[in-house]
N, C-alpha and C. Protein backbone atom coordinates (compact mmCIF):
# COMPACT_ATOMS: atom_id res chain seq x y z
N UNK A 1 -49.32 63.86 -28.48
CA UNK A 1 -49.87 64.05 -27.16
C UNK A 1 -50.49 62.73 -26.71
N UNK A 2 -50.06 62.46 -25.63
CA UNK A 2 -50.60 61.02 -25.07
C UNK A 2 -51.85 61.47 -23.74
N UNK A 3 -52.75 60.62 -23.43
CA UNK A 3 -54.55 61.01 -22.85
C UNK A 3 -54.06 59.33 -22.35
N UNK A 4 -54.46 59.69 -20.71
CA UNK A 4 -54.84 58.53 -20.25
C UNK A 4 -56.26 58.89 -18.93
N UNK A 5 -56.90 58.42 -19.48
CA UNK A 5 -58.50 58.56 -18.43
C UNK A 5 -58.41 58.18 -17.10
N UNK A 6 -59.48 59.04 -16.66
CA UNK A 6 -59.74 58.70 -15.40
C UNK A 6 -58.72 59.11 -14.15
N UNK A 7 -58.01 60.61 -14.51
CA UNK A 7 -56.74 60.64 -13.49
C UNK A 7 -57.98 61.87 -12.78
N UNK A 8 -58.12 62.11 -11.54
CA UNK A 8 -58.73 62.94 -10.77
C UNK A 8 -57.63 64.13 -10.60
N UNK A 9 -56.45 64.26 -10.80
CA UNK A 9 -56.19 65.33 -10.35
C UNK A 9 -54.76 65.08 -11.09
N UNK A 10 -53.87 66.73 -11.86
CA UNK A 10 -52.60 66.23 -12.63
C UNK A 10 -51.81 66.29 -11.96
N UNK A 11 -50.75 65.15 -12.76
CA UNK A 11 -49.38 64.36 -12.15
C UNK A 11 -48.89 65.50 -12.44
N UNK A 12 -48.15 64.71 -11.34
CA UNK A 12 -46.19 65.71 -11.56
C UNK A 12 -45.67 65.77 -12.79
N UNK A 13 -44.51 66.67 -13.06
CA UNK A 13 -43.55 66.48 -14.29
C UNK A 13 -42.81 65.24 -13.82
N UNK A 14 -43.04 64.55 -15.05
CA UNK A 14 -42.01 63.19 -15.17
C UNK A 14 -40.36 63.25 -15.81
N UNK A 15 -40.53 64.32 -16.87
CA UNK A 15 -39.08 64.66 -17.42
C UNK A 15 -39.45 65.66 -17.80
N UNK A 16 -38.21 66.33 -17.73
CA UNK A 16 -37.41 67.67 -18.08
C UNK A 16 -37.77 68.21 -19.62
N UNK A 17 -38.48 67.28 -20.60
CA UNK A 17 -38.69 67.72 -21.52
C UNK A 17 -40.21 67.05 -21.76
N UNK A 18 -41.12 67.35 -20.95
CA UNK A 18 -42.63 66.87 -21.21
C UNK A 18 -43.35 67.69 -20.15
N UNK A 19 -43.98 68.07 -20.50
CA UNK A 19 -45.20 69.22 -19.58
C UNK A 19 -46.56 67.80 -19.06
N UNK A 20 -46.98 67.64 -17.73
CA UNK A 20 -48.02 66.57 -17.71
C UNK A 20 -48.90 67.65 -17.17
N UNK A 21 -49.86 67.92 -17.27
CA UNK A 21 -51.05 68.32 -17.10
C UNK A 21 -52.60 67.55 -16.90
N UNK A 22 -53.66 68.06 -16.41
CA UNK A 22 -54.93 67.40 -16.60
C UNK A 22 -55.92 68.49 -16.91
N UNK A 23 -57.10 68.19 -18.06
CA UNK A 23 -57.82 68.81 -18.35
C UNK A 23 -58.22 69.85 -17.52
N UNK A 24 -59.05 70.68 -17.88
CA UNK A 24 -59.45 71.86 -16.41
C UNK A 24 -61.17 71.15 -16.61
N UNK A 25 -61.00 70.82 -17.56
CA UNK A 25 -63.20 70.22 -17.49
C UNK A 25 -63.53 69.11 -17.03
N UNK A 26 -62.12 68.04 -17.69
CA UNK A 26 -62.65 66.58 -17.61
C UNK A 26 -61.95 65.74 -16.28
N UNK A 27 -60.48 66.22 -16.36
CA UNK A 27 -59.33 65.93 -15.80
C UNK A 27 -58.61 65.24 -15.71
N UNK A 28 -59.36 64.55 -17.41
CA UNK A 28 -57.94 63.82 -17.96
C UNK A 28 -56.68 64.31 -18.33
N UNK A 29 -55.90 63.17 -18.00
CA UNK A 29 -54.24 63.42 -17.68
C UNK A 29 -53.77 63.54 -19.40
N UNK A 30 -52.64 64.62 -19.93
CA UNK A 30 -51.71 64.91 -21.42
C UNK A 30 -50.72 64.78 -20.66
N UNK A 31 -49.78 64.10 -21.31
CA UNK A 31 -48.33 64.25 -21.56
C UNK A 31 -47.89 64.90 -22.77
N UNK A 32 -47.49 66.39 -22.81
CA UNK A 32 -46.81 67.27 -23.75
C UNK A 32 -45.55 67.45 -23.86
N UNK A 33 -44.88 67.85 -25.05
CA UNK A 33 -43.49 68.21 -24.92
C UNK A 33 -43.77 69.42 -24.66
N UNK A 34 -42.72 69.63 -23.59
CA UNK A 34 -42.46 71.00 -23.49
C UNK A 34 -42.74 71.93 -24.42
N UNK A 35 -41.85 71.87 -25.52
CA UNK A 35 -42.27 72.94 -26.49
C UNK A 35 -43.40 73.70 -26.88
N UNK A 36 -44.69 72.80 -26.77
CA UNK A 36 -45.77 73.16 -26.63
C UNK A 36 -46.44 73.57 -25.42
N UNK A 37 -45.57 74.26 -24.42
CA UNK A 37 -46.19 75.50 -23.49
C UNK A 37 -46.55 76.40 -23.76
N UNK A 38 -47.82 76.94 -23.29
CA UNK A 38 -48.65 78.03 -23.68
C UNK A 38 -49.41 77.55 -25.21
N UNK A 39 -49.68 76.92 -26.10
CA UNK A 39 -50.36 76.46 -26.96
C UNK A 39 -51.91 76.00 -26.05
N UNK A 40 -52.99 76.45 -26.81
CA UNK A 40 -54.19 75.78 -26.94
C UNK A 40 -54.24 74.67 -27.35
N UNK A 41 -55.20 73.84 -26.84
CA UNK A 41 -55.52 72.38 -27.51
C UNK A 41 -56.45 71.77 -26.92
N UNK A 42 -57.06 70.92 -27.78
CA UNK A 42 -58.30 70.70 -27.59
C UNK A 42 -58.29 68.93 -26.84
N UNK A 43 -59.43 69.14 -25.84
CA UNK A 43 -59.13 68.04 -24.90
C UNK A 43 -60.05 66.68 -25.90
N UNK A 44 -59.13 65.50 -26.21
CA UNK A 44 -59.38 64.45 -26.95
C UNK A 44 -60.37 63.66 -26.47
N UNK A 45 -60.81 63.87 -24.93
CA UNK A 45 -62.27 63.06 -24.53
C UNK A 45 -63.05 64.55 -24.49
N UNK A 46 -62.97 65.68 -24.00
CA UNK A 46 -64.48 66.44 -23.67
C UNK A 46 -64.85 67.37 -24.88
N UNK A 47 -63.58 67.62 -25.47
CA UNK A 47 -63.88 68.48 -26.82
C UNK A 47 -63.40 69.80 -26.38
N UNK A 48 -63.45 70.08 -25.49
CA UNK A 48 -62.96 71.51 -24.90
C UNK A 48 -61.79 71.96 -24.78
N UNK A 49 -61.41 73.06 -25.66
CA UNK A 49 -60.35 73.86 -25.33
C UNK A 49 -59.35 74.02 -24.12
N UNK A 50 -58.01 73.65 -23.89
CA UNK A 50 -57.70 73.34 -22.77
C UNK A 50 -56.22 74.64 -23.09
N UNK A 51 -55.65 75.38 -22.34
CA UNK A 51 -54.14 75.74 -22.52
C UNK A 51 -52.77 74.73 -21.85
N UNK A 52 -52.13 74.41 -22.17
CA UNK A 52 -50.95 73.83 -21.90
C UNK A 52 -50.14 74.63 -21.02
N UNK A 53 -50.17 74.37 -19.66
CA UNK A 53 -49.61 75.15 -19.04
C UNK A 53 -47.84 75.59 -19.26
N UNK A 54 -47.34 76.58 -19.21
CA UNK A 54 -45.62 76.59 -19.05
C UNK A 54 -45.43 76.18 -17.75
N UNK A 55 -43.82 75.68 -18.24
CA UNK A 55 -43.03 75.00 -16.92
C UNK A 55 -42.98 76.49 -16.66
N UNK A 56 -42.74 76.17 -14.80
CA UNK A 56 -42.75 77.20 -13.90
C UNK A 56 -41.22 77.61 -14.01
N UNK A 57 -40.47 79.27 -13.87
CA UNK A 57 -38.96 79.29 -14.26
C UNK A 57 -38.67 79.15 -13.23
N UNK A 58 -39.53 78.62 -11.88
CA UNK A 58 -37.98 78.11 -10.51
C UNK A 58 -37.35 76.44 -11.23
N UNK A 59 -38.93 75.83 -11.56
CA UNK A 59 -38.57 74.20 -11.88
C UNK A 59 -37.33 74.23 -12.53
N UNK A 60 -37.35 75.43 -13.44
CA UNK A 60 -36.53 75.19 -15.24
C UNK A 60 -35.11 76.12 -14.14
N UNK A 61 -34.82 76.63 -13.49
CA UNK A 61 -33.99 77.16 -12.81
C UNK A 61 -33.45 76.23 -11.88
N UNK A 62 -34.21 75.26 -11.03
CA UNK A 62 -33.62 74.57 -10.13
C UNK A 62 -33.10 73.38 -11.01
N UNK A 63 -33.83 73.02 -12.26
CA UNK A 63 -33.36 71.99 -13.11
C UNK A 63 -31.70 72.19 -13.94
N UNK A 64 -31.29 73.46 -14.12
CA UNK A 64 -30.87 74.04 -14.29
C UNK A 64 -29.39 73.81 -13.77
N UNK A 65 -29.92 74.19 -12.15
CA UNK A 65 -28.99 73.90 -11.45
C UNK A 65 -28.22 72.83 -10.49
N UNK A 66 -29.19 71.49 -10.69
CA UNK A 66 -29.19 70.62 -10.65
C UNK A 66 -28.15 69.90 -11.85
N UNK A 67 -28.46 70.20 -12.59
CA UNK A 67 -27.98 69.64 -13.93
C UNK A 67 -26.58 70.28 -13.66
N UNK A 68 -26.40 71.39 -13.51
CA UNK A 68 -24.58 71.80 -12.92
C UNK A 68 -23.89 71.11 -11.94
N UNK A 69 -25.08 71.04 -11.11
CA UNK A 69 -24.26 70.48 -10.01
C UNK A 69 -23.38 68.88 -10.29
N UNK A 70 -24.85 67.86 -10.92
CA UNK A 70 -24.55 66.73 -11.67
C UNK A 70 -23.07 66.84 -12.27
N UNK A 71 -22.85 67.72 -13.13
CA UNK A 71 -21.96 67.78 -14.17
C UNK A 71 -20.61 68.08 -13.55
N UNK A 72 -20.55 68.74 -12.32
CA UNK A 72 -19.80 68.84 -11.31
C UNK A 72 -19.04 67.84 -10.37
N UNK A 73 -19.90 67.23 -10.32
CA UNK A 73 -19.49 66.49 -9.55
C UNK A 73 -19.25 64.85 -10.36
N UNK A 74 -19.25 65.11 -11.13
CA UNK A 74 -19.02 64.29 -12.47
C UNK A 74 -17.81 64.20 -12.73
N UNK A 75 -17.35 65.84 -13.38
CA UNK A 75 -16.04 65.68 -13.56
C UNK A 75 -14.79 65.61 -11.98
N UNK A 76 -15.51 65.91 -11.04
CA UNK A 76 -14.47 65.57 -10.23
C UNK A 76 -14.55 64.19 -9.62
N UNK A 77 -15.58 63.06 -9.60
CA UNK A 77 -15.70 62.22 -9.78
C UNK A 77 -14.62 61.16 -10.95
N UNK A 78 -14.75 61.73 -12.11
CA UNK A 78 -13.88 61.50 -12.84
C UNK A 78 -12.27 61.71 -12.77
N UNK A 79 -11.85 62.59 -11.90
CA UNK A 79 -10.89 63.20 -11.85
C UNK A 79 -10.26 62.20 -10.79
N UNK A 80 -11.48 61.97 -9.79
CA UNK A 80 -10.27 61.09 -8.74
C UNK A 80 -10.44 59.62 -9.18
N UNK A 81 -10.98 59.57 -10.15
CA UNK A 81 -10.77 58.02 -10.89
C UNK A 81 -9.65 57.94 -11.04
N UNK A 82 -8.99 59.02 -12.00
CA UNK A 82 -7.94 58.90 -12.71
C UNK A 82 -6.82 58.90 -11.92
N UNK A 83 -6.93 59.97 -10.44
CA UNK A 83 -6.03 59.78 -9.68
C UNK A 83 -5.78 58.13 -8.79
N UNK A 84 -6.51 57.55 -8.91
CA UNK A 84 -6.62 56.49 -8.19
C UNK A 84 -5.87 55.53 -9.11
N UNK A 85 -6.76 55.29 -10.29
CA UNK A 85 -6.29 54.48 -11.39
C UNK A 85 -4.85 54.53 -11.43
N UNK A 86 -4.21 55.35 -11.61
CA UNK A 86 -2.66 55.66 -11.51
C UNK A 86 -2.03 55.58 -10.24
N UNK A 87 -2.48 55.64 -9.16
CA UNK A 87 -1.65 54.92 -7.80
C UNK A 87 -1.54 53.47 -8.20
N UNK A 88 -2.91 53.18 -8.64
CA UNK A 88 -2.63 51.60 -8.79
C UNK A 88 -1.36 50.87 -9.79
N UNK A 89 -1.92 52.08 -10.65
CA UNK A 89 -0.47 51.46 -11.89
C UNK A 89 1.08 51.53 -11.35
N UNK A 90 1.26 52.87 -10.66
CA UNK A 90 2.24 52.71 -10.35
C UNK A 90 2.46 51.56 -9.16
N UNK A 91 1.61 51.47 -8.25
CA UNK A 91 1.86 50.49 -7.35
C UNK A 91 2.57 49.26 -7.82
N UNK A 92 1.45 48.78 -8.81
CA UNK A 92 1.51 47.68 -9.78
C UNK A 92 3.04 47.80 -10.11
N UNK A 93 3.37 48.91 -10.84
CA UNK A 93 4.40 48.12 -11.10
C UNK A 93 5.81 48.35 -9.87
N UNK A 94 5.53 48.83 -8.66
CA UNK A 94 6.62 48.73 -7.92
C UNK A 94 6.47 47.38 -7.79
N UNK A 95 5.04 47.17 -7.04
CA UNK A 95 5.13 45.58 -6.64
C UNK A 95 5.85 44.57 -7.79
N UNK A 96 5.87 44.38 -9.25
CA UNK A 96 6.28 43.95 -10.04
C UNK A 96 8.20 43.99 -9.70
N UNK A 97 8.40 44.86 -9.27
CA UNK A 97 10.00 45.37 -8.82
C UNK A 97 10.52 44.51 -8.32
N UNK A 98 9.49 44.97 -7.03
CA UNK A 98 10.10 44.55 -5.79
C UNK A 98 9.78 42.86 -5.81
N UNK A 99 9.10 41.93 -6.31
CA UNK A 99 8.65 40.58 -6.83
C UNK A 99 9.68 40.20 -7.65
N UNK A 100 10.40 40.79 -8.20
CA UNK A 100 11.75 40.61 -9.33
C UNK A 100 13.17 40.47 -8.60
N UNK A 101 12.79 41.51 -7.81
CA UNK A 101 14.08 41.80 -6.30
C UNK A 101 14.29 40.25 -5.56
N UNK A 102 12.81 40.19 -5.03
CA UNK A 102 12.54 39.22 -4.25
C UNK A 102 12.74 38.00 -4.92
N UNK A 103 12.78 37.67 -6.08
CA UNK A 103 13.33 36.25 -6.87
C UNK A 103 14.89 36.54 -6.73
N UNK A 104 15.31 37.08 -7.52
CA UNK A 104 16.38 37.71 -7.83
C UNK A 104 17.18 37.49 -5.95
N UNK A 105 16.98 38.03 -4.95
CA UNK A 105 17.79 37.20 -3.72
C UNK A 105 17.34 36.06 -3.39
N UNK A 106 16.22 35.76 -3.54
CA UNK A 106 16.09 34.15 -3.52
C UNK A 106 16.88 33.06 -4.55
N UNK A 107 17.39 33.35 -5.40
CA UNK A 107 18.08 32.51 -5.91
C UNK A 107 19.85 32.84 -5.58
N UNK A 108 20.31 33.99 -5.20
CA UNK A 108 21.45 34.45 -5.01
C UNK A 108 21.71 33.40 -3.38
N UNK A 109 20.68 33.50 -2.68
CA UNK A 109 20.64 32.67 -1.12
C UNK A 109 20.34 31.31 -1.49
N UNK A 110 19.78 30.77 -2.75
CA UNK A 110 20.16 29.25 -3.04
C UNK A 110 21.53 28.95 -3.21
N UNK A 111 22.52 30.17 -4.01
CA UNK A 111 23.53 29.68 -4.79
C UNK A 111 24.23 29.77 -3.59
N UNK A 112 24.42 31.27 -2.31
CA UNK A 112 25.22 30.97 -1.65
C UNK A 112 25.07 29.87 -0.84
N UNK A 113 24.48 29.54 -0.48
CA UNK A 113 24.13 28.14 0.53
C UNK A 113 24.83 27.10 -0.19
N UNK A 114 24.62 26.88 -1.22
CA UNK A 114 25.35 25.65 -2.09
C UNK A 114 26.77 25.44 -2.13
N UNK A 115 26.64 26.92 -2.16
CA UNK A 115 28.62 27.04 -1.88
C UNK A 115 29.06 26.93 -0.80
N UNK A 116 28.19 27.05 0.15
CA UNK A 116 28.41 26.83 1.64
C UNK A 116 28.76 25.72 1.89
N UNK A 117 27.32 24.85 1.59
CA UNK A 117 27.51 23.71 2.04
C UNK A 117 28.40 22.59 1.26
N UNK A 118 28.77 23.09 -0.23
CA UNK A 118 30.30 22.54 -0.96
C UNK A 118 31.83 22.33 0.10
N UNK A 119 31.68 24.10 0.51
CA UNK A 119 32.62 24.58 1.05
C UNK A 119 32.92 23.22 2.77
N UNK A 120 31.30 23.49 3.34
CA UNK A 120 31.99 23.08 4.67
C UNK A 120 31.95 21.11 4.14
N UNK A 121 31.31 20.84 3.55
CA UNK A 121 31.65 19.35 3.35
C UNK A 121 33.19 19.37 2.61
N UNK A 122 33.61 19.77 2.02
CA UNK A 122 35.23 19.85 1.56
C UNK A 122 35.82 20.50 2.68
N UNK A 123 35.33 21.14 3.97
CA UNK A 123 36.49 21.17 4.99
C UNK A 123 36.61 19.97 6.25
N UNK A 124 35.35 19.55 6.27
CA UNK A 124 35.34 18.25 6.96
C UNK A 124 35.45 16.86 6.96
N UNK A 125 35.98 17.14 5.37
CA UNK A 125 36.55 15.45 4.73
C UNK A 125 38.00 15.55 5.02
């Protein structure tokens, strides 16, 4: 259990697995694990008996459902990765194709030209 002095009034929950509370005498601030909701314990500056409050079941319900939603939108997140990732590959390799194509008549339009211009200089000699 962690005690930090001098808080006038208790913090919020910080995580999903720590109860924050403040004394009811002194109003110093505990950070608890959860687990220890509803346990007694004794306050480390006033000496006095304090209870550890339980998380409330909307928090642990909306956390709940939060955490689905996350996970939701996660995997379909993930999902159009993969769809994406794979347009690209295939793109990739058309463009690779069509870049092969595109050499491939560029050198066929060197050779005919050559023969061309063989051809018309051997008709005009």
């Amino acid at each position: 259990m962690q005690q930090s002095r001098g808080a006038t009034a208790p913090a919020p929950q910080t995580e999903s697995a720590d109860i924050v509370f403040a004394c009811s005498h002194c109003s110093t601030s505990f950070v608890v694990d959860a687990a220890a909701a509803g346990l007694a314990v004794d306050c480390q500056r006033c000496g006095k008996s304090i209870q550890v409050p339980a998380r409330s079941l909307e928090l642990a319900a909306g956390d709940a459902l939060k955490i689905s939603e996350l996970q939701h939108q996660l995997k379909e997140n993930e999902s159009q990765r993969t769809e994406i990732t794979s347009y690209i590959n295939q793109h990739s390799i058309q463009l690779h194709r069509w870049q092969l194509r595109l050499k491939s008549l560029n050198e066929r339009q060197q050779k005919l030209q050559a023969e061309l211009a063989v051809l018309t200089t051997a008709k005009s000699a």
